[in-house]
PDB file of N, CA and C in Angstrom:
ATOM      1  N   UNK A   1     -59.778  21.516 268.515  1.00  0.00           N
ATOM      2  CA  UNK A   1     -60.557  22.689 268.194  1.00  0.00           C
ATOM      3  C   UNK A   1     -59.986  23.307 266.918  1.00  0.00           C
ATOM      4  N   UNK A   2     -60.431  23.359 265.900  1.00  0.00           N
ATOM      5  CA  UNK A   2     -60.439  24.427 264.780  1.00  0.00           C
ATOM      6  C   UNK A   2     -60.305  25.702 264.989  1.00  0.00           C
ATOM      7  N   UNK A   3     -59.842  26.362 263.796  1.00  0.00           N
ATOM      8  CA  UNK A   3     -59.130  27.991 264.192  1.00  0.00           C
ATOM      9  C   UNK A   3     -58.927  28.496 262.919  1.00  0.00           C
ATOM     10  N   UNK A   4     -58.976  29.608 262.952  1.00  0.00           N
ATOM     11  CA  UNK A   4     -58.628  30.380 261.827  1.00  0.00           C
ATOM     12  C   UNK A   4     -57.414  31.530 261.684  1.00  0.00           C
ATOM     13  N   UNK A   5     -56.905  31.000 263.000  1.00  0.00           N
ATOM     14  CA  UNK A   5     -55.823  31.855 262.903  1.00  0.00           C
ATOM     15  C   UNK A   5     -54.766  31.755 262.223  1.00  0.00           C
ATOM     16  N   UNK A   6     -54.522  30.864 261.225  1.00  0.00           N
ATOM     17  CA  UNK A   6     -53.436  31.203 260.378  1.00  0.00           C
ATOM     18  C   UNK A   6     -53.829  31.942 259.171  1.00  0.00           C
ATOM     19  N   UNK A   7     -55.424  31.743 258.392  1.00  0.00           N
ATOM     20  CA  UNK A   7     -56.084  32.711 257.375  1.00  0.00           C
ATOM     21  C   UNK A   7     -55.990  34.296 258.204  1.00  0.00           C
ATOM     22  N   UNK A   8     -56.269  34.135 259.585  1.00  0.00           N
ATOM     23  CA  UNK A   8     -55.972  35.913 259.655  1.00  0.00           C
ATOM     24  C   UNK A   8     -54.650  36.553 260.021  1.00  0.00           C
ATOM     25  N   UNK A   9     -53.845  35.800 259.832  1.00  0.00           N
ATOM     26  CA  UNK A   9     -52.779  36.246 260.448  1.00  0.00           C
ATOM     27  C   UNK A   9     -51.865  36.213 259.502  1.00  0.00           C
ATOM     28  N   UNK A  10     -52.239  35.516 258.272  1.00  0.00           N
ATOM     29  CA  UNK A  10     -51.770  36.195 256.921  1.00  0.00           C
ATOM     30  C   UNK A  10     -52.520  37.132 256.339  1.00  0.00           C
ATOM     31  N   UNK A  11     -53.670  37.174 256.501  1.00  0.00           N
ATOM     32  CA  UNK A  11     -54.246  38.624 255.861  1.00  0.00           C
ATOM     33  C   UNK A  11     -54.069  39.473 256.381  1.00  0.00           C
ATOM     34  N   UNK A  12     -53.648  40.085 257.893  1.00  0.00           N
ATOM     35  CA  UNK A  12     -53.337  40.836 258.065  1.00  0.00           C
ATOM     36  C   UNK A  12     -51.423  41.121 258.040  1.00  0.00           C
ATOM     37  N   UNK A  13     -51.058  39.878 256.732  1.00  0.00           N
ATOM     38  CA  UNK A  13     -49.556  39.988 256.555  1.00  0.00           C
ATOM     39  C   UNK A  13     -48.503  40.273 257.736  1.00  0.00           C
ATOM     40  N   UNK A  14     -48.732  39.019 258.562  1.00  0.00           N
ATOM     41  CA  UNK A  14     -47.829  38.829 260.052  1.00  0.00           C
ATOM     42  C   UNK A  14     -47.377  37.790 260.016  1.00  0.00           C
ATOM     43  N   UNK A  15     -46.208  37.789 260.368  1.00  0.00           N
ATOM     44  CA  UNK A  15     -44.781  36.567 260.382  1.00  0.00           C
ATOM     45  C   UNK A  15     -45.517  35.628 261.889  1.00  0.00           C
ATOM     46  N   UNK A  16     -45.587  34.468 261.716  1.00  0.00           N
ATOM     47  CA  UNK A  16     -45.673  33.449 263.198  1.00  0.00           C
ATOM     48  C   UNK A  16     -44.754  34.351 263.657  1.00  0.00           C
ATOM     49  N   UNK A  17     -43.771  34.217 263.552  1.00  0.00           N
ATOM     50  CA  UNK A  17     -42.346  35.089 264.874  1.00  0.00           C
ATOM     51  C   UNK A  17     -42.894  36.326 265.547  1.00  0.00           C
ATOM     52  N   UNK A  18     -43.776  37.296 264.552  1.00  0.00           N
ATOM     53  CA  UNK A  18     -43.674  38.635 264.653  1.00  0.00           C
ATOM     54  C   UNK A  18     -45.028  38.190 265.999  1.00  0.00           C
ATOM     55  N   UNK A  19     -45.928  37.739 265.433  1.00  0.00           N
ATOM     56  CA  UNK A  19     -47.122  37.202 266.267  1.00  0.00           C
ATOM     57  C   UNK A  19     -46.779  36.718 267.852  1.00  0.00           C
ATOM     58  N   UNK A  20     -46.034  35.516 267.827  1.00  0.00           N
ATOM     59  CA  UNK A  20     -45.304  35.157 268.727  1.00  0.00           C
ATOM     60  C   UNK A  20     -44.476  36.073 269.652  1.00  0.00           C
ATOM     61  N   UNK A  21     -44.193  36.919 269.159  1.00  0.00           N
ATOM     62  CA  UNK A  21     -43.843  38.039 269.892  1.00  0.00           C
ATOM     63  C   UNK A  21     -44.325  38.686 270.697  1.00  0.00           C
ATOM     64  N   UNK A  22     -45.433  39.002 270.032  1.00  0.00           N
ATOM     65  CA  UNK A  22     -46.276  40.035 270.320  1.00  0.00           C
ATOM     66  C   UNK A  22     -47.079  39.578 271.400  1.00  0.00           C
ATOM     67  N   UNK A  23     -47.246  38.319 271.671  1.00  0.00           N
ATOM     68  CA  UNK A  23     -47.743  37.531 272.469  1.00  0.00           C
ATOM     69  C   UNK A  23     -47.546  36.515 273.476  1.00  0.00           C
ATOM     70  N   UNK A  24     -45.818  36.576 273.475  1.00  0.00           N
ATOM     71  CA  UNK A  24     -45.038  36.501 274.049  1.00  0.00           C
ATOM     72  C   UNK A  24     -44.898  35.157 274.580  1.00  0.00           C
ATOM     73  N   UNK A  25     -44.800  33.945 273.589  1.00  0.00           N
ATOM     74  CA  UNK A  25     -45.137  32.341 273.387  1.00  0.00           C
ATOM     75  C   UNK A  25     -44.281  32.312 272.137  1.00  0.00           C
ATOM     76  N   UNK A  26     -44.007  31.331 271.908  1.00  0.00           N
ATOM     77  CA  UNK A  26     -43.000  30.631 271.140  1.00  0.00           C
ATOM     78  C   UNK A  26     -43.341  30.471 269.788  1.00  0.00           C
ATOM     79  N   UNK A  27     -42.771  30.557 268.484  1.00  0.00           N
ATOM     80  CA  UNK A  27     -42.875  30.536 267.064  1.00  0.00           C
ATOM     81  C   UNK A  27     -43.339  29.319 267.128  1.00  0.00           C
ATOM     82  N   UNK A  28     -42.949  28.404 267.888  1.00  0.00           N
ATOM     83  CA  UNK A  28     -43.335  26.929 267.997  1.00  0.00           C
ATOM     84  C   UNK A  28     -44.838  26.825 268.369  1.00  0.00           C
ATOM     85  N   UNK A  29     -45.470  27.165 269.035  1.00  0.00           N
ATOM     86  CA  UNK A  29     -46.934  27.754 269.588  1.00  0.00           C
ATOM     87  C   UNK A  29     -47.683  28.305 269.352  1.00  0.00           C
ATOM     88  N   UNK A  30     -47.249  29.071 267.980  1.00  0.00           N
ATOM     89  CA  UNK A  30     -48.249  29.447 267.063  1.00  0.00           C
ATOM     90  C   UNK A  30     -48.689  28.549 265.750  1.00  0.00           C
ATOM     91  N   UNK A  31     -47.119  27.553 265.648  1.00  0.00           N
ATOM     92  CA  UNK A  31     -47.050  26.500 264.209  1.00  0.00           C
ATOM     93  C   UNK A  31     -48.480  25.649 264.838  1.00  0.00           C
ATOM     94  N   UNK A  32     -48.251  25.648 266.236  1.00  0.00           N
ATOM     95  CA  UNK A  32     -49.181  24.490 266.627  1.00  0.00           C
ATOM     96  C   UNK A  32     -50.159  24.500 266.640  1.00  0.00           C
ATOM     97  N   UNK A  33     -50.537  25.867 267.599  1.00  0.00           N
ATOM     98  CA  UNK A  33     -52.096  26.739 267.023  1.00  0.00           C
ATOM     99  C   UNK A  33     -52.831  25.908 265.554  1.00  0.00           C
ATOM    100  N   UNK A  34     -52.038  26.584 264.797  1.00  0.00           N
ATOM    101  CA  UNK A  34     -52.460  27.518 263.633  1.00  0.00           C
ATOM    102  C   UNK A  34     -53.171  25.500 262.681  1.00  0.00           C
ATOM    103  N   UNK A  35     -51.967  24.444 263.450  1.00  0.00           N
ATOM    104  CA  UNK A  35     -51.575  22.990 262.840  1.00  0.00           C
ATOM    105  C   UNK A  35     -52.901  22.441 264.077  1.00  0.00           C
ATOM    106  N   UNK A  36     -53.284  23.082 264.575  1.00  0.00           N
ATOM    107  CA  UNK A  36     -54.679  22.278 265.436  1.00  0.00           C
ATOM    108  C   UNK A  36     -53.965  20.926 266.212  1.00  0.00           C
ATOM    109  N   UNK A  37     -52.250  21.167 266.547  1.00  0.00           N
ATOM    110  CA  UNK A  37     -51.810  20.463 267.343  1.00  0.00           C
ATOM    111  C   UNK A  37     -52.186  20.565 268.999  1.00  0.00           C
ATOM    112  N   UNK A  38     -52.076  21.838 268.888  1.00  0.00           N
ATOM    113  CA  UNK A  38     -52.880  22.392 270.338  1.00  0.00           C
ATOM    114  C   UNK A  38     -54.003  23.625 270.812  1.00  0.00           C
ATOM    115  N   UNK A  39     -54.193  23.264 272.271  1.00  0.00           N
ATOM    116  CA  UNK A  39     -55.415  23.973 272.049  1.00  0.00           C
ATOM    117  C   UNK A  39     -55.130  25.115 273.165  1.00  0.00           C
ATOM    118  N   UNK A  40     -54.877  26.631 272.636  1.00  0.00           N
ATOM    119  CA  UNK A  40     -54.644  27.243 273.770  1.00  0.00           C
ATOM    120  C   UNK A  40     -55.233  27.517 275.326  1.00  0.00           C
ATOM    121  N   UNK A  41     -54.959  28.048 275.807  1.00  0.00           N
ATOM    122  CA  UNK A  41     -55.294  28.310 277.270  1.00  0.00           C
ATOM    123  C   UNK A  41     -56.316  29.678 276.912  1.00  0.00           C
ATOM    124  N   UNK A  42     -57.248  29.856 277.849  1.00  0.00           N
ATOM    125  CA  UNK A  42     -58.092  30.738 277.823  1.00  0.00           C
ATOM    126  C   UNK A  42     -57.536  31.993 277.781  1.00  0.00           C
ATOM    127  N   UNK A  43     -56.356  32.298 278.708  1.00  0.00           N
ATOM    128  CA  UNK A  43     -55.350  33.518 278.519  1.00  0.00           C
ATOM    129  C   UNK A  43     -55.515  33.930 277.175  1.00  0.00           C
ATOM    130  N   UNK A  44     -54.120  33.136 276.651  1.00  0.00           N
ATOM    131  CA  UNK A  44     -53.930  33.216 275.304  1.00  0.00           C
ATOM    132  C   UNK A  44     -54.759  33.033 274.197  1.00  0.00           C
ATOM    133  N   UNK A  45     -56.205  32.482 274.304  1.00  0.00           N
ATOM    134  CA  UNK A  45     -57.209  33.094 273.235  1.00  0.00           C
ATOM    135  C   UNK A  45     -57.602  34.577 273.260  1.00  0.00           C
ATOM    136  N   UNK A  46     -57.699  34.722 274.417  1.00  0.00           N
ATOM    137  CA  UNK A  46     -57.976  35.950 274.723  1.00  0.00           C
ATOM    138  C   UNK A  46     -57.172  37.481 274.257  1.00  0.00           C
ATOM    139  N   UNK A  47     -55.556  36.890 274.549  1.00  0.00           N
ATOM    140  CA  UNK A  47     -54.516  37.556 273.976  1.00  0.00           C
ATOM    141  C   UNK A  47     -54.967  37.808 272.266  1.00  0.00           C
ATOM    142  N   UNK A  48     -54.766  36.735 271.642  1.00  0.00           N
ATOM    143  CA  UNK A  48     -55.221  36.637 270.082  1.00  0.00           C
ATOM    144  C   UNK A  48     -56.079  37.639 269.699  1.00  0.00           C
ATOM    145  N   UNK A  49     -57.067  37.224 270.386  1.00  0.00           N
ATOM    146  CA  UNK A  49     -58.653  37.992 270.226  1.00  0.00           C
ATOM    147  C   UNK A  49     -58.147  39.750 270.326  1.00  0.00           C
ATOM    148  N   UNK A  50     -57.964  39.872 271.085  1.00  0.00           N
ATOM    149  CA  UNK A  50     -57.604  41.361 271.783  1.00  0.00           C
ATOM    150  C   UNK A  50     -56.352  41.725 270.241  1.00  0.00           C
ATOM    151  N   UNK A  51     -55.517  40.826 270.020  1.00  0.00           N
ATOM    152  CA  UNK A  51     -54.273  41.333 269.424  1.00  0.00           C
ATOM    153  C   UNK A  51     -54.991  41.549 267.626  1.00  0.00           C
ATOM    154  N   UNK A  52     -56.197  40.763 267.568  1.00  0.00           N
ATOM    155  CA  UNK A  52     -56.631  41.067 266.029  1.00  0.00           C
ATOM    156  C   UNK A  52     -57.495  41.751 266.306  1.00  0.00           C
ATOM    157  N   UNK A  53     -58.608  42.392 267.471  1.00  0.00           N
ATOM    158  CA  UNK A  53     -59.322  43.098 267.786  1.00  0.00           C
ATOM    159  C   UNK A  53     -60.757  42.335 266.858  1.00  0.00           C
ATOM    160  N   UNK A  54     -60.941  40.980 267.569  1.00  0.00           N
ATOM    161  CA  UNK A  54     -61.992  40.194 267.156  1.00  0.00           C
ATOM    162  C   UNK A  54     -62.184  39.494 268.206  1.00  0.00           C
ATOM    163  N   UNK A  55     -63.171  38.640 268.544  1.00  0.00           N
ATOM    164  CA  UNK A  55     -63.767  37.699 269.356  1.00  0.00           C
ATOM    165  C   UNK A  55     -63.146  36.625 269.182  1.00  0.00           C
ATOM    166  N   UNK A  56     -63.063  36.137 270.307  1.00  0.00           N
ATOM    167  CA  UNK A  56     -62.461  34.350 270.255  1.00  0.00           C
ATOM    168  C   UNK A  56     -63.497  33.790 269.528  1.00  0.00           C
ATOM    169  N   UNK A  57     -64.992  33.868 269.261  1.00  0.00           N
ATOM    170  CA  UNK A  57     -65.573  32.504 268.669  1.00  0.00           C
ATOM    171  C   UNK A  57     -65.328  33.263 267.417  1.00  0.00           C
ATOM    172  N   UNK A  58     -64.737  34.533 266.650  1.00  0.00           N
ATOM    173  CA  UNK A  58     -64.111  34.539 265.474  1.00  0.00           C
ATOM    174  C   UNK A  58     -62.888  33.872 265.175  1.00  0.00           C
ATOM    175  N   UNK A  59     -61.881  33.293 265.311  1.00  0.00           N
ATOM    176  CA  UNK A  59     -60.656  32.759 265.689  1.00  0.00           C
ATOM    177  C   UNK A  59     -61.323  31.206 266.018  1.00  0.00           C
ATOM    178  N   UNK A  60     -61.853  31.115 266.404  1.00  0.00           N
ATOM    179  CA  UNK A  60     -61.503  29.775 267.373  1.00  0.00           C
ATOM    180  C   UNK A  60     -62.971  28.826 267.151  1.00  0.00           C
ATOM    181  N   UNK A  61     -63.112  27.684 266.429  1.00  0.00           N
ATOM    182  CA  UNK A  61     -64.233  27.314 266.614  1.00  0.00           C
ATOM    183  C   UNK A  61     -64.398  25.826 267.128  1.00  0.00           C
ATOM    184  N   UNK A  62     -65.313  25.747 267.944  1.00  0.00           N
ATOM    185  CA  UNK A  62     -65.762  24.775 269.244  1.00  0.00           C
ATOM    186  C   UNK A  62     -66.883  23.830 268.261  1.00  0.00           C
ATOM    187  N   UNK A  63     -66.476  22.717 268.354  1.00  0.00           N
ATOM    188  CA  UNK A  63     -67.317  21.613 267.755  1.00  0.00           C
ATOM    189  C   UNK A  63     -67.616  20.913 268.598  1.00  0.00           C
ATOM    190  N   UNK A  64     -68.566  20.826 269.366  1.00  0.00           N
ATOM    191  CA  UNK A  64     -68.990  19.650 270.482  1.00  0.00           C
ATOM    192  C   UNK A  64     -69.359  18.277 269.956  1.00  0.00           C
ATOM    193  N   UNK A  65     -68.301  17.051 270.350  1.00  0.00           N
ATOM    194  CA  UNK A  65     -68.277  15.771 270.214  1.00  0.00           C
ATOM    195  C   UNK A  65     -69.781  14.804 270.031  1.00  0.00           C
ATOM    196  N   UNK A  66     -70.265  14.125 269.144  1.00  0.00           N
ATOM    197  CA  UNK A  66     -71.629  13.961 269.420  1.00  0.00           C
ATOM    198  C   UNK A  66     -71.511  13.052 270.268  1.00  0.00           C
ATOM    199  N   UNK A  67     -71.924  12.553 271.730  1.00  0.00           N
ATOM    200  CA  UNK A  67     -72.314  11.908 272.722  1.00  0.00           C
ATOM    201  C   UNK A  67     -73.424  10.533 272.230  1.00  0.00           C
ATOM    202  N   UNK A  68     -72.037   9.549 272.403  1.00  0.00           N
ATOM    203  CA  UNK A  68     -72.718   8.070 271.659  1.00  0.00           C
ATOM    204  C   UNK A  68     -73.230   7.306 273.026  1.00  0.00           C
TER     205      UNK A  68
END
């Protein structure tokens, strides 16, 4: 899944650490986020969403696989 959370999370000039904090998951877990290594848990989109005061399908975008 694609994301935009590393474009907003420098515009609103925030350290991964400081983020990670705040959200209480690992500096490592946001690199991954942000690197589309992983795909968070519904919790923690939710956390995001709430913590930039935006919607998950702002943050987070869902590409459905085309079905061969």
């Amino acid at each position: 899944m694609k994301n935009r959370l590393e474009e907003i999370r420098k515009k609103h000039g925030i350290k991964q650490e400081e983020l990670a904090a705040a959200l209480e998951v690992s500096r490592q877990t946001i690199g991954s986020l942000e690197n589309g290594r992983y795909n968070p848990s519904i919790v923690l989109a939710f956390k995001i969403a709430k913590y930039f005061n935006m919607t998950i399908e702002e943050i987070f975008i869902y590409e459905e696989e085309e079905i061969k």
